[in-house]
Protein backbone atom coordinates (compact mmCIF):
# COMPACT_ATOMS: atom_id res chain seq x y z
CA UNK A 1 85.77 -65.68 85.85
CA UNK A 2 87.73 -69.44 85.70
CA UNK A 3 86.74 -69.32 89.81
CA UNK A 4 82.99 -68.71 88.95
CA UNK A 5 82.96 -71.41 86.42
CA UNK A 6 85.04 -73.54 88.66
CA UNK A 7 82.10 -72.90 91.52
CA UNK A 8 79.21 -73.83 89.08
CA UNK A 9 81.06 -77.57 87.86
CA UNK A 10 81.64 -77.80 91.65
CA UNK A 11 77.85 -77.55 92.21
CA UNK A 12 77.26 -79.29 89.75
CA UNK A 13 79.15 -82.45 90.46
CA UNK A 14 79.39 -82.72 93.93
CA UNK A 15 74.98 -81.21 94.49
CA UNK A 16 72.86 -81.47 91.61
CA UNK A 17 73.97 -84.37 90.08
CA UNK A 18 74.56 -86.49 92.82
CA UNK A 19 70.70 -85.08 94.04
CA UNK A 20 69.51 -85.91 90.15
CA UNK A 21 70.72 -89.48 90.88
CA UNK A 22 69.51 -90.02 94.28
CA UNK A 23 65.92 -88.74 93.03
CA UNK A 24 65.82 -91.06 90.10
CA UNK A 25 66.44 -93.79 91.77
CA UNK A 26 64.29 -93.34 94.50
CA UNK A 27 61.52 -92.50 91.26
CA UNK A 28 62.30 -95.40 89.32
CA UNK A 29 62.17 -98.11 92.60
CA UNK A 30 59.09 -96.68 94.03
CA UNK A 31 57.57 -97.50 90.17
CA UNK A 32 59.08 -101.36 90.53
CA UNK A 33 57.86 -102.04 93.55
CA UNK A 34 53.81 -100.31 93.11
CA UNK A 35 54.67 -102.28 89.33
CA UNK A 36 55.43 -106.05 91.27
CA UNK A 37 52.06 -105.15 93.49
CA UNK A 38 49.99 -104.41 90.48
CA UNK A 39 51.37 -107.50 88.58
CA UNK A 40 50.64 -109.51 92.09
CA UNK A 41 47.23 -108.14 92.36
CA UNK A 42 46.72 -108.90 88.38
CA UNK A 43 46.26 -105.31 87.26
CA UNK A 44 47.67 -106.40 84.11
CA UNK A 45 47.05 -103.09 81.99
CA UNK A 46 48.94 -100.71 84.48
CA UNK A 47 51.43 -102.70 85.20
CA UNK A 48 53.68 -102.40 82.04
CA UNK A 49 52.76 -98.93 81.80
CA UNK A 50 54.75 -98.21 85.22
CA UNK A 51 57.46 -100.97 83.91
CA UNK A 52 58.10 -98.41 80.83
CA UNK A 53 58.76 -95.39 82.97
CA UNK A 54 60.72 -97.16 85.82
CA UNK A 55 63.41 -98.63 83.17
CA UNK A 56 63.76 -94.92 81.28
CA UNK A 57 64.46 -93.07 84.62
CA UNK A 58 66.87 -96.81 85.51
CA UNK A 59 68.40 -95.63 82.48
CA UNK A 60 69.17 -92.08 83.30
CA UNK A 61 70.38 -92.73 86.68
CA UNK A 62 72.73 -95.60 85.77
CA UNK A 63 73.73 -93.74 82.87
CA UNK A 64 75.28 -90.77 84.82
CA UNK A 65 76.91 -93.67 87.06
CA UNK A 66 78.36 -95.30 84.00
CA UNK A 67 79.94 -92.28 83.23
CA UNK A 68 81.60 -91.46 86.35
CA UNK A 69 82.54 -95.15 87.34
CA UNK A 70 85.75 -93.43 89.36
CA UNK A 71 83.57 -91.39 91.65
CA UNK A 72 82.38 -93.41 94.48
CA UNK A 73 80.42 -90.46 95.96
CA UNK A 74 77.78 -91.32 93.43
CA UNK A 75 77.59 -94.34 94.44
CA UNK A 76 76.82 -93.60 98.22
CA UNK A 77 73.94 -91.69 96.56
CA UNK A 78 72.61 -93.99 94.05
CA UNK A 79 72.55 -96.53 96.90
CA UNK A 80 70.55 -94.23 99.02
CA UNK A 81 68.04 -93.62 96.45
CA UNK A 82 67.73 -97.62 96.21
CA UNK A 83 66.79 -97.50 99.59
CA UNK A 84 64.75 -94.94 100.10
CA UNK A 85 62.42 -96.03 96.76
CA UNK A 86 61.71 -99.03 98.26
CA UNK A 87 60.19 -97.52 101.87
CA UNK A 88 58.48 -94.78 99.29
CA UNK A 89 57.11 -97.44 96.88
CA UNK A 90 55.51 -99.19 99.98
CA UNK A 91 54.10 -95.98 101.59
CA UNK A 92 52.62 -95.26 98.07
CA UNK A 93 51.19 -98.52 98.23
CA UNK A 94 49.87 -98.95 101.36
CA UNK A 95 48.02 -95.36 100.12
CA UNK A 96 46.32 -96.34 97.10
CA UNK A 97 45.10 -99.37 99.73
CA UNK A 98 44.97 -101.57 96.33
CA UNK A 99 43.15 -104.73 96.21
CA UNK A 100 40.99 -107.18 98.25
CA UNK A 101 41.54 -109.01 101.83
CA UNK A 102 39.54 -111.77 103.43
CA UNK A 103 39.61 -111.24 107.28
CA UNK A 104 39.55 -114.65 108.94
CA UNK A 105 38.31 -113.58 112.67
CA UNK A 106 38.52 -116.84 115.56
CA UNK A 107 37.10 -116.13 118.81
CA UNK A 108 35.76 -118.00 122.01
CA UNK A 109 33.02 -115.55 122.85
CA UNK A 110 29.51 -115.37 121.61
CA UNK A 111 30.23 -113.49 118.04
CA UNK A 112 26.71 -112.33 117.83
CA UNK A 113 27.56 -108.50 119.15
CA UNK A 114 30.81 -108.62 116.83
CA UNK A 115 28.51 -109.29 113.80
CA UNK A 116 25.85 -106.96 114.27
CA UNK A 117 28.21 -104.25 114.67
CA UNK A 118 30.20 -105.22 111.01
CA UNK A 119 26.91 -105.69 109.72
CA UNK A 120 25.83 -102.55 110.84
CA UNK A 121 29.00 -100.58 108.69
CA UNK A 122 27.77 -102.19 105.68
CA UNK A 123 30.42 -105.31 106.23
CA UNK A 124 29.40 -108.76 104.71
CA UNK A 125 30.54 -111.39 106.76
CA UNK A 126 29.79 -115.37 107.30
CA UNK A 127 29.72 -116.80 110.39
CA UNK A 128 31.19 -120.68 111.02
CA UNK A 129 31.07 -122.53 114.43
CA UNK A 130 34.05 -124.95 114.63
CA UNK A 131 36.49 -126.87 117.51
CA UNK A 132 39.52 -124.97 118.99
CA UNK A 133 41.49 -126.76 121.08
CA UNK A 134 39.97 -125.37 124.68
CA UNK A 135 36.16 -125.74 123.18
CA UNK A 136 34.10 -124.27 120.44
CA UNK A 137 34.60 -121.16 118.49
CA UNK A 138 33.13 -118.45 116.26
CA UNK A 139 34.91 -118.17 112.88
CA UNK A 140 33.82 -114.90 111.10
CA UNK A 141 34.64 -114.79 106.97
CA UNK A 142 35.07 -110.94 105.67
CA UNK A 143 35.94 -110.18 102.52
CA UNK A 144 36.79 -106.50 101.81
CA UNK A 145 38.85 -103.30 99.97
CA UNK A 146 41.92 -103.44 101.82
CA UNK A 147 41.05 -99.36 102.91
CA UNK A 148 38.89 -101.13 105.55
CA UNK A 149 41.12 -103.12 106.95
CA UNK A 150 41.87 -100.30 109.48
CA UNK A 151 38.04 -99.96 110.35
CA UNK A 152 37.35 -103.71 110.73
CA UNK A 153 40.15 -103.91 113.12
CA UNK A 154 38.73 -101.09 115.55
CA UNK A 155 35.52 -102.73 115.56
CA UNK A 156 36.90 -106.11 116.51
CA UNK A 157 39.09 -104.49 119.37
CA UNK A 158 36.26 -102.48 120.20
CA UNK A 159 33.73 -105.12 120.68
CA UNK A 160 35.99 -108.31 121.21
CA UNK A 161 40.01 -107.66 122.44
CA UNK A 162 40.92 -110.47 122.42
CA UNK A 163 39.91 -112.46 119.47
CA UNK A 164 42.49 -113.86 117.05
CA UNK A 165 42.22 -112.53 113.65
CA UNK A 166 44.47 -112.82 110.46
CA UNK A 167 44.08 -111.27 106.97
CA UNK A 168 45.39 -112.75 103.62
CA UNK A 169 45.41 -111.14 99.97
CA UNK A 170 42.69 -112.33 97.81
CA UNK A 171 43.70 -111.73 94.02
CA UNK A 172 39.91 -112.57 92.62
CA UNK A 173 36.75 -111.79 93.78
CA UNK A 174 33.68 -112.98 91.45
CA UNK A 175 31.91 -109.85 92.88
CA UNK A 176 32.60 -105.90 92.51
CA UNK A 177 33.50 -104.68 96.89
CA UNK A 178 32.39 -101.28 96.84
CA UNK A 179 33.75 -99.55 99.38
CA UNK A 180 32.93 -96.10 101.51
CA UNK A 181 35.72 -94.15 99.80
CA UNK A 182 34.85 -95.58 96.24
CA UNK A 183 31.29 -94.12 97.17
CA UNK A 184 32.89 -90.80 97.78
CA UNK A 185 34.58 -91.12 94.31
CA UNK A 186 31.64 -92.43 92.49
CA UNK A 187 29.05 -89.57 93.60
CA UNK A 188 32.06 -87.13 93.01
CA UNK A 189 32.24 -88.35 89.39
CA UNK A 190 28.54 -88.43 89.41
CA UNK A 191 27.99 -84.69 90.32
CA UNK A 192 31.19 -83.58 88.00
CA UNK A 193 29.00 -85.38 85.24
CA UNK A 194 25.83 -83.68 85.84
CA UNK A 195 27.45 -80.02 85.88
CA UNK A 196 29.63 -81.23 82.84
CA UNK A 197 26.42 -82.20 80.96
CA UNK A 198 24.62 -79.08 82.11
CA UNK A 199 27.25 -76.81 81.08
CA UNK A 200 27.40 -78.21 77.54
């Protein structure tokens, strides 16, 4: 009997709660870092929402670590779970493809072909000649949902290698981007509406 209880506080000090810390951790970093990107994009309403439930899960990891400041082993964990939030805050991130870009696009070649082809997948873009410093250049303005940043890319490679491009955060746009995936969700929500409405 005293060895079966002696097996269960063994798994429970040395697996579980080691595992409860590492988890939290992990929980409550991945919800600062997707809570700095919402306060940096200026989703002000969501942002303290996901501030409240990172600092209670804080609190129940550094809590168990409070009470077992002698064990080092926790530590090893509650350090890994540090770590590992951060990477799975910015994977979660770079899912939810939050926010807008503006694609600055520089190249020596006659954009023309470039620009009927982002035109063509529904991409507004501005075209500006201006002076490099070997002769004159196309600059090409885009300003998108940062999901498309993937697509716009493959078109550029696709139609002009080896054009220069960069992309910058924008944190206002004085118009609503609708992108091909917030179609998707929009005639989704549509349709569920419909039924919904029909049903009642």
């Amino acid at each position: 009997m005293d060895a079966t209880i002696f097996s269960q506080m063994d798994l429970y000090q040395f697996v579980l709660l080691p595992l409860m810390i590492f988890f939290a951790r992990v929980c409550d970093v991945s919800l600062g870092t997707i809570r700095i990107i919402f306060i940096s994009k200026g989703i002000r309403y969501l942002a303290p929402l996901v501030g409240f439930f990172e600092v209670i899960i804080w609190l129940l990891a550094i809590g168990q670590i409070m009470q077992n400041l002698s064990n080092a082993y926790y530590y090893l964990f509650y350090a890994a779970g540090f770590a590992t939030g951060n990477y799975v805050g910015i994977f979660i991130e770079e899912k939810l493809s939050i926010g807008t870009v503006g694609i600055r696009i520089i190249t020596k070649r006659d954009a023309k072909k470039l620009v009927d082809v982002l035109k063509k997948h529904k991409f507004s873009v501005s075209v500006v000649d201006g002076d490099g410093a070997t002769g004159p250049i196309k600059i090409i303005f885009a300003v998108t949902p940062r999901q498309n940043i993937s697509k716009i890319i493959k078109i550029v490679k696709a139609n002009n290698p080896n054009a220069f491009y960069s992309i910058e955060d924008i944190r206002f746009v004085n118009e609503t981007l609708e992108s091909n995936s917030a179609s998707f969700w929009k005639r989704k929500y549509q349709i569920f509406n419909r039924r919904f409405r029909k049903g009642k």
